[in-house]
Protein backbone atom coordinates (compact mmCIF):
# COMPACT_ATOMS: atom_id res chain seq x y z
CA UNK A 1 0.00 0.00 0.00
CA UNK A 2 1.19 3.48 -1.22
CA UNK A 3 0.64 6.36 1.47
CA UNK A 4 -0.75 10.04 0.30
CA UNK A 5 2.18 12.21 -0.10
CA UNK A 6 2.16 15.70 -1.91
CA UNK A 7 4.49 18.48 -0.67
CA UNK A 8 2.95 20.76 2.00
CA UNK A 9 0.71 23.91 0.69
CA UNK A 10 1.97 25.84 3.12
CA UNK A 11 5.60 26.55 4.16
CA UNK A 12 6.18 25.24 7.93
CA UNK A 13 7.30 27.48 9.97
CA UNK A 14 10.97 25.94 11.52
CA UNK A 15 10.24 24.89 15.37
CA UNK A 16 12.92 26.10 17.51
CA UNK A 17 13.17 23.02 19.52
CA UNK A 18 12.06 20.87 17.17
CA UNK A 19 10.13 17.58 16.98
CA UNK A 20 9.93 16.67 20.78
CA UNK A 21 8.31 12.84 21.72
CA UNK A 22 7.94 11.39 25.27
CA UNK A 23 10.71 8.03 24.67
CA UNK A 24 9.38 5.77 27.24
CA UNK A 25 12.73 4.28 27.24
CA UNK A 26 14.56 7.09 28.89
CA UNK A 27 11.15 8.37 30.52
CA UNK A 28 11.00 12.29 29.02
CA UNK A 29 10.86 14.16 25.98
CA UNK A 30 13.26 13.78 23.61
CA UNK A 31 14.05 15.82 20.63
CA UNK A 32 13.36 13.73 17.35
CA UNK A 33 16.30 13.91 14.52
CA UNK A 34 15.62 12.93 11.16
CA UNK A 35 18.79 11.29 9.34
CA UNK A 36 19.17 12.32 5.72
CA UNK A 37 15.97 13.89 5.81
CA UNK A 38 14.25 10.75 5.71
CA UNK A 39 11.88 9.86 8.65
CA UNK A 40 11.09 5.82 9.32
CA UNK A 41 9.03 4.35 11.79
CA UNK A 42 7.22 0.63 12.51
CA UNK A 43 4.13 0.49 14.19
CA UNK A 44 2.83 -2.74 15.85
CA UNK A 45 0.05 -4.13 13.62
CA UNK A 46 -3.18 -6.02 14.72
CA UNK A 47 -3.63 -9.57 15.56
CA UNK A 48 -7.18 -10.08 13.31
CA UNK A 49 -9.65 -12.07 15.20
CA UNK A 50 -11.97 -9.55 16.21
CA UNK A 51 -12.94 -6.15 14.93
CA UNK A 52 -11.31 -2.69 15.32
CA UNK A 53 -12.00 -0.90 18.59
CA UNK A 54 -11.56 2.40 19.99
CA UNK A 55 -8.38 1.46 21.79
CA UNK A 56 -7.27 0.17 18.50
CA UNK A 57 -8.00 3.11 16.45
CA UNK A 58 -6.48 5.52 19.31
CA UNK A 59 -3.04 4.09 18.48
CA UNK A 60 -3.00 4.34 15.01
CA UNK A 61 -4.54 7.48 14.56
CA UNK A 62 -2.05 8.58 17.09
CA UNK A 63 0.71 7.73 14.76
CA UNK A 64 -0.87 8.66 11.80
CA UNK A 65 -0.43 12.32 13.56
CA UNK A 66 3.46 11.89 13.49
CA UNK A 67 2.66 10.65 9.93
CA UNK A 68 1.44 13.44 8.37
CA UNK A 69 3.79 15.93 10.69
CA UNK A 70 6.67 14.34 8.74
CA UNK A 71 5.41 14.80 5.82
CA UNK A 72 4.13 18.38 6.40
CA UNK A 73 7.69 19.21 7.46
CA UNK A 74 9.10 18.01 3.63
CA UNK A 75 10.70 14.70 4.61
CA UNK A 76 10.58 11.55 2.91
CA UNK A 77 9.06 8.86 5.30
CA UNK A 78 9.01 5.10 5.22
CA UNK A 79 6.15 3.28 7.52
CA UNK A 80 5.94 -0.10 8.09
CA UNK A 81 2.99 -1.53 10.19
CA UNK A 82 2.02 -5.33 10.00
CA UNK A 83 -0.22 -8.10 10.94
CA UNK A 84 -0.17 -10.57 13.04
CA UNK A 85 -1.69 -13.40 10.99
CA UNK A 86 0.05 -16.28 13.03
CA UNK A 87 -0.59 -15.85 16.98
CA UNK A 88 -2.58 -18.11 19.68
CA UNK A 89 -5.08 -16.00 19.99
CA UNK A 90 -6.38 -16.00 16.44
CA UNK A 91 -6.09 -19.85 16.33
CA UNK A 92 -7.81 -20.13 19.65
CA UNK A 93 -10.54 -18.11 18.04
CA UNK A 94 -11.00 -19.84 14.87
CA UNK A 95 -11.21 -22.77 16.62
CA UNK A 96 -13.85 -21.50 19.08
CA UNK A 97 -16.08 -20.84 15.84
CA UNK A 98 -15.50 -23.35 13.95
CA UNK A 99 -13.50 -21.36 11.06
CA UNK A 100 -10.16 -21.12 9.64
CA UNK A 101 -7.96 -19.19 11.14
CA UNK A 102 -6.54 -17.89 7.62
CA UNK A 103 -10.29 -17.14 6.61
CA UNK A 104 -10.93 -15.32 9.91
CA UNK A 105 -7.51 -13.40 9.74
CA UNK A 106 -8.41 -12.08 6.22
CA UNK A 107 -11.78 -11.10 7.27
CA UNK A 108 -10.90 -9.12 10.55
CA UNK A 109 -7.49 -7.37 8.37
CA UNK A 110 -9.87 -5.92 5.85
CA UNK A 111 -12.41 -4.94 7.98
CA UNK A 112 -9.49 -3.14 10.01
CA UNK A 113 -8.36 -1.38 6.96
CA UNK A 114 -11.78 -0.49 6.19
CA UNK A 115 -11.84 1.33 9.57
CA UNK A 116 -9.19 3.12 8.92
CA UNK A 117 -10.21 4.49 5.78
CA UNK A 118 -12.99 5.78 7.32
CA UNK A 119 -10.81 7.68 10.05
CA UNK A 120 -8.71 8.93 7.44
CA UNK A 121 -5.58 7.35 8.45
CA UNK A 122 -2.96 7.40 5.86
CA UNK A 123 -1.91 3.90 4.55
CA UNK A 124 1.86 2.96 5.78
CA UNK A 125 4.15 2.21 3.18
CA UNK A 126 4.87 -1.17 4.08
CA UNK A 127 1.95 -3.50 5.36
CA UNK A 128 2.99 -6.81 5.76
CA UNK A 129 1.27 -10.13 7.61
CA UNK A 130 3.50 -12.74 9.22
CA UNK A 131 2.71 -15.39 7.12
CA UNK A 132 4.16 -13.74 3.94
CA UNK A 133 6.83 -13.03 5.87
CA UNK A 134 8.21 -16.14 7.26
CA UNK A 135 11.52 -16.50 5.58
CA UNK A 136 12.65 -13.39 6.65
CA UNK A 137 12.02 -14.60 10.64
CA UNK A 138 13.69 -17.74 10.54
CA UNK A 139 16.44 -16.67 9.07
CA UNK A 140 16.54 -14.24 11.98
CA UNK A 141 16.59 -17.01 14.41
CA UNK A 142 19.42 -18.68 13.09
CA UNK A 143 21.45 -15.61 13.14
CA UNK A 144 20.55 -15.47 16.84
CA UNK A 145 21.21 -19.37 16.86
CA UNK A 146 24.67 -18.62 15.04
CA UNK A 147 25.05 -15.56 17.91
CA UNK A 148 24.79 -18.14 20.55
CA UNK A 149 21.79 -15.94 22.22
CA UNK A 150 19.14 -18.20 21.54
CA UNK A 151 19.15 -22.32 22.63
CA UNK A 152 16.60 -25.20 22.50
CA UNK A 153 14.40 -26.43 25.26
CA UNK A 154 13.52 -30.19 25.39
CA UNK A 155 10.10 -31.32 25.33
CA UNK A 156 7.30 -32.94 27.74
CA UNK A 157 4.60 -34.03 28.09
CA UNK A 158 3.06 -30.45 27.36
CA UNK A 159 5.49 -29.02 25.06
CA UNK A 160 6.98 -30.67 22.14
CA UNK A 161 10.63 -31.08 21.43
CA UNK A 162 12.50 -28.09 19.72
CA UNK A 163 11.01 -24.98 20.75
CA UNK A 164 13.52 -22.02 20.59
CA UNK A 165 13.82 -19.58 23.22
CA UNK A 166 16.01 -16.67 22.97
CA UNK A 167 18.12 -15.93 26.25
CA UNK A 168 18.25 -12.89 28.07
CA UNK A 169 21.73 -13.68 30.09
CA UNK A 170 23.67 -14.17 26.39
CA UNK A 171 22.24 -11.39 24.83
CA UNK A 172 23.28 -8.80 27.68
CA UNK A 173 26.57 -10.28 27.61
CA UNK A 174 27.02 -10.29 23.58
CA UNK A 175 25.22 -6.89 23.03
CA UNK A 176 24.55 -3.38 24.69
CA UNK A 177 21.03 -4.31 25.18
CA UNK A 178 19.87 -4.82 28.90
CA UNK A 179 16.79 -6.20 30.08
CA UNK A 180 14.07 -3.39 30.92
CA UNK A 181 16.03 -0.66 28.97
CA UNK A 182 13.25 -0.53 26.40
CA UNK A 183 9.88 -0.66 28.79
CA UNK A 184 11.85 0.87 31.79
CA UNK A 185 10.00 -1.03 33.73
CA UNK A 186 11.75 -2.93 37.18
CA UNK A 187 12.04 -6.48 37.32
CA UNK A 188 9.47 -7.06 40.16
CA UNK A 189 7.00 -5.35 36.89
CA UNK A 190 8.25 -7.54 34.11
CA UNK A 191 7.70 -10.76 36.19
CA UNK A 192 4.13 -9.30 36.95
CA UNK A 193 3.17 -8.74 33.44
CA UNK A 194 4.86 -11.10 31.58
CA UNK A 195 2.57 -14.34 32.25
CA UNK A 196 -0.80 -11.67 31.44
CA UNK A 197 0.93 -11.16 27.68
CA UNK A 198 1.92 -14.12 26.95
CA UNK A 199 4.64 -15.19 28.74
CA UNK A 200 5.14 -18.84 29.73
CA UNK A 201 7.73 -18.40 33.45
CA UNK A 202 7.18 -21.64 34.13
CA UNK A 203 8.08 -23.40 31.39
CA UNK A 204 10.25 -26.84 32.37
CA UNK A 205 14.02 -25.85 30.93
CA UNK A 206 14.09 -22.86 30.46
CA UNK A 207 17.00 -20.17 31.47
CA UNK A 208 15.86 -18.01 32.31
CA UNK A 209 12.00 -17.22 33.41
CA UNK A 210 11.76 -14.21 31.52
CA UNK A 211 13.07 -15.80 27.99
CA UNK A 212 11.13 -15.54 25.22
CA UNK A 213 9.66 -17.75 22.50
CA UNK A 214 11.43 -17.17 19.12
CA UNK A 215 10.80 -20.32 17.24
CA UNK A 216 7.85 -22.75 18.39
CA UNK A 217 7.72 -26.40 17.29
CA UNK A 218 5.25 -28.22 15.82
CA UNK A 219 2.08 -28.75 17.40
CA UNK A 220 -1.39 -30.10 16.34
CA UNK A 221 -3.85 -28.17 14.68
CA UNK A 222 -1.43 -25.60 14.27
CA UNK A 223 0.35 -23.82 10.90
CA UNK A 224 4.15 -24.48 10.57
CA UNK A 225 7.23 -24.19 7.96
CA UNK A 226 10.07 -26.81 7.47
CA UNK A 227 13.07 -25.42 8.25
CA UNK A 228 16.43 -27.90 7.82
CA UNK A 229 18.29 -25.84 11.19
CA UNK A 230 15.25 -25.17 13.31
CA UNK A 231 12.64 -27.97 12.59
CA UNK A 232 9.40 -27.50 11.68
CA UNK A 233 7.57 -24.58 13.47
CA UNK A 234 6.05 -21.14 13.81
CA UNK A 235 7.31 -18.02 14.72
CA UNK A 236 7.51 -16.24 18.12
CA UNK A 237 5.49 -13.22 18.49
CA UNK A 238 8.31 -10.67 19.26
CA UNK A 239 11.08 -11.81 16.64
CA UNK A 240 8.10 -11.16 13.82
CA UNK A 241 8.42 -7.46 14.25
CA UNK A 242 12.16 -7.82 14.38
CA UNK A 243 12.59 -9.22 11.57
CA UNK A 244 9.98 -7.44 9.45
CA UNK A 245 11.27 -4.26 11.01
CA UNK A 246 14.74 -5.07 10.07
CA UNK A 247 13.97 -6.21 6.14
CA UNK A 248 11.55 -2.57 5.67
CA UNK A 249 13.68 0.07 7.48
CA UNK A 250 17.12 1.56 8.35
CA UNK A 251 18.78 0.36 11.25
CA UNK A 252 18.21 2.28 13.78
CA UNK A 253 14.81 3.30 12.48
CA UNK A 254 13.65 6.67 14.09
CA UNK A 255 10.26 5.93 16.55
CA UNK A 256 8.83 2.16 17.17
CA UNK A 257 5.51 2.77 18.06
CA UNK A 258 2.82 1.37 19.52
CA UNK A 259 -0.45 0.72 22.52
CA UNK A 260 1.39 0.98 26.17
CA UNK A 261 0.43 -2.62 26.42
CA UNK A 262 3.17 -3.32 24.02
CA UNK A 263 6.18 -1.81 25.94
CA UNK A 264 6.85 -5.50 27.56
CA UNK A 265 7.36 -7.74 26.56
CA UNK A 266 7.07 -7.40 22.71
CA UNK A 267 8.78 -4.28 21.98
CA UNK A 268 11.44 -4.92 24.79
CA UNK A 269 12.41 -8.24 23.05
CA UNK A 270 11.65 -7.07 19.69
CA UNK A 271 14.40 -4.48 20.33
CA UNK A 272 16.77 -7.24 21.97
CA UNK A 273 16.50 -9.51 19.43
CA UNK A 274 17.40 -6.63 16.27
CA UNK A 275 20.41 -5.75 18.53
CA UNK A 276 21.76 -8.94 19.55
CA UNK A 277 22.22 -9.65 15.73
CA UNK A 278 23.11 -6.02 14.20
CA UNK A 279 25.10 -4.64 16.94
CA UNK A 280 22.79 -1.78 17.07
CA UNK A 281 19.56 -0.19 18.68
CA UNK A 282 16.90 -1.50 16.58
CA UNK A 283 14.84 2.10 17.23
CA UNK A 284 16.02 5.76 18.22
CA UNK A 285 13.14 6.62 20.17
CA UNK A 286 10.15 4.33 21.69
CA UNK A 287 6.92 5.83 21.52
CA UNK A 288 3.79 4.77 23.46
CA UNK A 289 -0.37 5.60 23.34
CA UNK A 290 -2.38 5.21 26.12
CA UNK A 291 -5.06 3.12 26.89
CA UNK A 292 -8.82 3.67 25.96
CA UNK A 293 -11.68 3.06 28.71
CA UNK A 294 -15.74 2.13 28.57
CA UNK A 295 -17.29 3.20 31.99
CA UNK A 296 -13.82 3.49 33.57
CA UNK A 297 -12.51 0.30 32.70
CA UNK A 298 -10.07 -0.49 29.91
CA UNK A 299 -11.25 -1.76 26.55
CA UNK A 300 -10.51 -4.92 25.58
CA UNK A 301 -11.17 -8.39 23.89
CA UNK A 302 -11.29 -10.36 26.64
CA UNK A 303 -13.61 -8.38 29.06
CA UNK A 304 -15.99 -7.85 25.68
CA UNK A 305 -16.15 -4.12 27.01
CA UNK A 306 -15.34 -2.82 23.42
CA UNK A 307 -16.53 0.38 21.66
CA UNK A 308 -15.75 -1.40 17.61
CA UNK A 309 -15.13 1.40 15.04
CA UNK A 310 -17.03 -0.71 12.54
CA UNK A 311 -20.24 -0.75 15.33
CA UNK A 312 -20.40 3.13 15.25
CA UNK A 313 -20.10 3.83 11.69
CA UNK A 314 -22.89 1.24 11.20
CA UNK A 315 -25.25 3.40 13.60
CA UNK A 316 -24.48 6.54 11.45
CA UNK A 317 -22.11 8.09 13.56
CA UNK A 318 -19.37 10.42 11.72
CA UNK A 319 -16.07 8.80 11.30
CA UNK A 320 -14.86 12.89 11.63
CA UNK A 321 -16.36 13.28 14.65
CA UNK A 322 -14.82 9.75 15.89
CA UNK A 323 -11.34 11.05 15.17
CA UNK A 324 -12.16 14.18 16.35
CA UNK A 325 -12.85 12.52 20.06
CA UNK A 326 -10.11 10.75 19.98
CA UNK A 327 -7.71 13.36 19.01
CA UNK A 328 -8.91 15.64 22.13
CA UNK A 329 -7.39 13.26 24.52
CA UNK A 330 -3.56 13.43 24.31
CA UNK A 331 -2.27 10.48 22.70
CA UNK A 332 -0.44 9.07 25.97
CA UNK A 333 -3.00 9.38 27.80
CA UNK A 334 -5.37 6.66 29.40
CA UNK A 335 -8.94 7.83 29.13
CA UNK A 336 -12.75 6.40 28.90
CA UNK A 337 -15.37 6.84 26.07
CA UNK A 338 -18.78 8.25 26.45
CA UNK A 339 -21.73 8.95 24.20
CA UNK A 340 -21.33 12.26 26.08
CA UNK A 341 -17.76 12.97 24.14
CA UNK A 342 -19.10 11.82 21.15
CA UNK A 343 -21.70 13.91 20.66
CA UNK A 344 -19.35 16.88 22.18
CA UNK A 345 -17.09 15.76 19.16
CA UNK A 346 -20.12 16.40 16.63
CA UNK A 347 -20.93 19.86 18.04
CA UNK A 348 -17.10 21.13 17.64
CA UNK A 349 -17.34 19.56 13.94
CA UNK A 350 -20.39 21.44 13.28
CA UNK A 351 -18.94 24.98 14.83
CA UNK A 352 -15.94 24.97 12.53
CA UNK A 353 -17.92 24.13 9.17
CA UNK A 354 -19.73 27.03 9.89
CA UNK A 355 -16.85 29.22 10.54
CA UNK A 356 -15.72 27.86 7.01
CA UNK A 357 -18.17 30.61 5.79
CA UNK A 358 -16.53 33.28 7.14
CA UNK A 359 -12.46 32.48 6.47
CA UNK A 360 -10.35 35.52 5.15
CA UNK A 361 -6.78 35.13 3.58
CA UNK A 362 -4.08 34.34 6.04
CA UNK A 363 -6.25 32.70 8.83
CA UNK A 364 -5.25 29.01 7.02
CA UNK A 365 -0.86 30.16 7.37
CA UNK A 366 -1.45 31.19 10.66
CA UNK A 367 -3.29 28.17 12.11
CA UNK A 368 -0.99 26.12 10.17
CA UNK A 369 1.72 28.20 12.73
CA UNK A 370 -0.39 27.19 15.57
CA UNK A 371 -1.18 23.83 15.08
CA UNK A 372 2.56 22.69 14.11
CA UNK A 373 3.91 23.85 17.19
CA UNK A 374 1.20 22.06 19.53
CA UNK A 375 2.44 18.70 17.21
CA UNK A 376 5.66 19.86 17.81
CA UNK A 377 5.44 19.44 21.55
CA UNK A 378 4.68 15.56 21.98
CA UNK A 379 1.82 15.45 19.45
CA UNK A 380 -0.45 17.67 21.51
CA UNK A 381 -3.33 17.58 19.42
CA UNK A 382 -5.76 18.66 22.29
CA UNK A 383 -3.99 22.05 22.01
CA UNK A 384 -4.25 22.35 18.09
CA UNK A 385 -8.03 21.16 18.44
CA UNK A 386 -8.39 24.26 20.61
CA UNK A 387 -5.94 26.18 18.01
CA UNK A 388 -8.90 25.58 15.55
CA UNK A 389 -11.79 26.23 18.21
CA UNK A 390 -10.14 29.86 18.69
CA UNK A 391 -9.97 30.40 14.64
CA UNK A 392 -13.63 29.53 14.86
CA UNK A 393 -14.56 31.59 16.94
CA UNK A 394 -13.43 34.33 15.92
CA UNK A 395 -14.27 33.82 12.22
CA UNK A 396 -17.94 33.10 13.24
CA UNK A 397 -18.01 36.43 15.31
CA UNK A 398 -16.28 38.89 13.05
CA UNK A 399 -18.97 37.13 10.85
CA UNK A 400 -17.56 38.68 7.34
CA UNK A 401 -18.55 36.48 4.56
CA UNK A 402 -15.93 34.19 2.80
CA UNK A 403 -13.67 35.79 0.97
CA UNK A 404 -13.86 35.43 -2.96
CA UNK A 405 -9.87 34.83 -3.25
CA UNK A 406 -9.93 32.15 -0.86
CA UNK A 407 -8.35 28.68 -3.32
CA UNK A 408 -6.92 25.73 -2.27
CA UNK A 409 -4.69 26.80 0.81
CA UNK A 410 -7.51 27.12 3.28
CA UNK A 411 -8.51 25.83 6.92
CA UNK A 412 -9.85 22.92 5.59
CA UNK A 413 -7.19 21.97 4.02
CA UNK A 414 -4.97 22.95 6.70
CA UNK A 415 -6.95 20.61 8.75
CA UNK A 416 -7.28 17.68 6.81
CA UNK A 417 -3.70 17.42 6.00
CA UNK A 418 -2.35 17.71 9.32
CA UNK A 419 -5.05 16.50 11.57
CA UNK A 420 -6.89 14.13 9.62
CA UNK A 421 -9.76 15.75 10.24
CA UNK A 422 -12.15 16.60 6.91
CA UNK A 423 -14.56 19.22 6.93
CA UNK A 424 -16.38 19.04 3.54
């Protein structure tokens, strides 16, 4: 998939500080250089067994903010996202309806992309499923095989033979990588959280607790690929954005992104295993959304508490007004949807179509000022909502009808290309 790019219709105003991002690995802002004026960044992709939910679409309209900022500020910008097409969870689905888990994967990845069309979220460059992507993975794990960072556990009775783990104690000693200097989380956290994302601690031969799956063997009713070196298997969840990461994008790429859910274990192994076999920081800077609420409690599959994308376009909501809401909560932060919001959303839609009417020449340049500097500082798109609420309202009180010169640079065009946000 090929991404809208034209050059900006406005010149950007240079930021004095420049792009600054919250890096959850060294816990602050950090300002955001662009090598050879080419901007890259991987986003985690979905695992398709269920539809598109607010939570969901917070995180990649999120990114698609940084998306468009890049290009607004003339770079050239590679984006790779993918999907997670071979997991647990999707089998475990298909199974529990009786489908196949390819059929069920397809269905869930287009009606994802379909959701995102109707957000307005601009298409990465690269979108790429597991599956297709297999080759690349394994040969991955042998390097870390080669590396001596990754060993093989014996079976039992619950486990086949010939599962692959990769091992924390080798890596740290064979690269600068360290465990937790990704997630920045303590150890007392990462043994906390990782059995609740998929983690197996207790598996019989293991290293280390903490190691993760790269390479799992065989098993019944599951997909797998012969491999001469490894045996027949499947992938590890971490090492698949490694290595699809690595094949689509400079190393280091400039922002890994993704839902605060991801921070461990996936993107603190995803990182470990890229360094342990390139001898360099898979990412420059880790970026991280927040969480998305119902009623106060956090959206997700498995409490069935979800707000789906696809549910609120099919009552006639506005997909506008849906970006809108979620763009007025700052993309870090964890916060819970309401009906209330929504509507709220509409209303501040409505207010600036009408204030479309009364635009004279200059307002677009100067909110394009405005708004670029509240992206500027951590994506604050609350603060260039309200950038466009005070251009409103003033337009809509001087009340002096459109002028007849206005062309194509103009607020809503302002709007669309760096918020998303379409007002005709």
């Amino acid at each position: 998939m090929k991404s809208w790019i034209t050059p900006f219709p406005v010149a950007i105003p240079k930021q004095e500080d420049g792009l600054q991002l919250f890096d959850t690995a060294t816990q602050q802002k950090q300002r955001v250089s662009v090598h050879d004026n080419h901007a890259t960044m991987y986003v985690c992709g979905i695992t398709p067994y269920d539809a598109t939910h607010l939570g969901h679409a917070n995180t990649y309209v999120a990114f698609d903010l940084l998306y468009r900022y890049w290009i607004a500020a003339g770079y050239r910008v590679t984006y790779t996202q993918n999907v997670t097409d071979v997991d647990d969870p999707l089998f475990e689905r298909a199974r529990e309806i009786g489908v196949d888990y390819q059929e069920l994967g397809q269905e869930q990845t287009d009606l994802f992309r379909s959701d995102m069309q109707h957000l307005n979220v601009l298409a990465p460059s690269h979108y790429l499923g597991v599956a297709e992507t297999v080759d690349w993975i394994r040969t991955l794990v042998r390097q870390m095989m080669d590396a001596g960072v990754a060993y093989t556990v014996e079976g039992d009775d619950q486990n086949p033979a010939g599962d692959i783990y990769f091992s924390i104690e080798a890596a740290e000693q064979h690269s600068d990588w360290r465990l937790g200097s990704v997630s920045a989380y303590s150890q007392d956290e990462m043994e906390e959280i990782f059995p609740e994302r998929g983690g197996d601690p207790d598996r019989a031969g293991k290293k280390n607790p903490l190691d993760p799956l790269i390479w799992s063997a065989r098993r019944e009713g599951e997909p797998y690929w012969h491999d001469d070196v490894l045996g027949a298997g499947r992938p590890g969840w971490h090492v698949e954005c490694s290595a699809i990461a690595h094949h689509t994008l400079p190393v280091p790429f400039t922002v890994q992104g993704g839902g605060s859910d991801l921070r461990f274990p996936h993107h603190e192994f995803s990182a470990a295993h890229a360094t342990s076999v390139t001898d360099s920081p898979m990412s420059k800077h880790y970026v991280h959304s927040g969480m998305v609420g119902l009623d106060g409690v956090k959206m997700s599959k498995s409490l069935g508490n979800l707000e789906l994308v696809s549910n609120l376009v099919a009552r006639g909501e506005s997909p506008m007004a849906i970006r809108t809401l979620l763009l007025d909560n700052h993309y870090r932060s964890d916060w819970s949807y309401t009906d209330h919001a929504l509507t709220a959303a509409n209303q501040r839609l409505e207010s600036w179509k009408t204030a479309m009417a009364f635009e004279q020449p200059g307002q677009a340049e100067a909110l394009t000022t405005e708004i670029f500097s509240a992206m500027s500082d951590d994506l604050d798109a609350p603060r260039a909502l309200e950038a466009v609420d005070a251009w409103a309202a003033q337009a809509t009180q001087q009340a002096v009808p459109r002028d007849s010169n206005l062309q194509s640079i103009n607020v809503a065009v302002i709007v669309d290309a760096l918020l998303g946000i379409k007002l005709y």
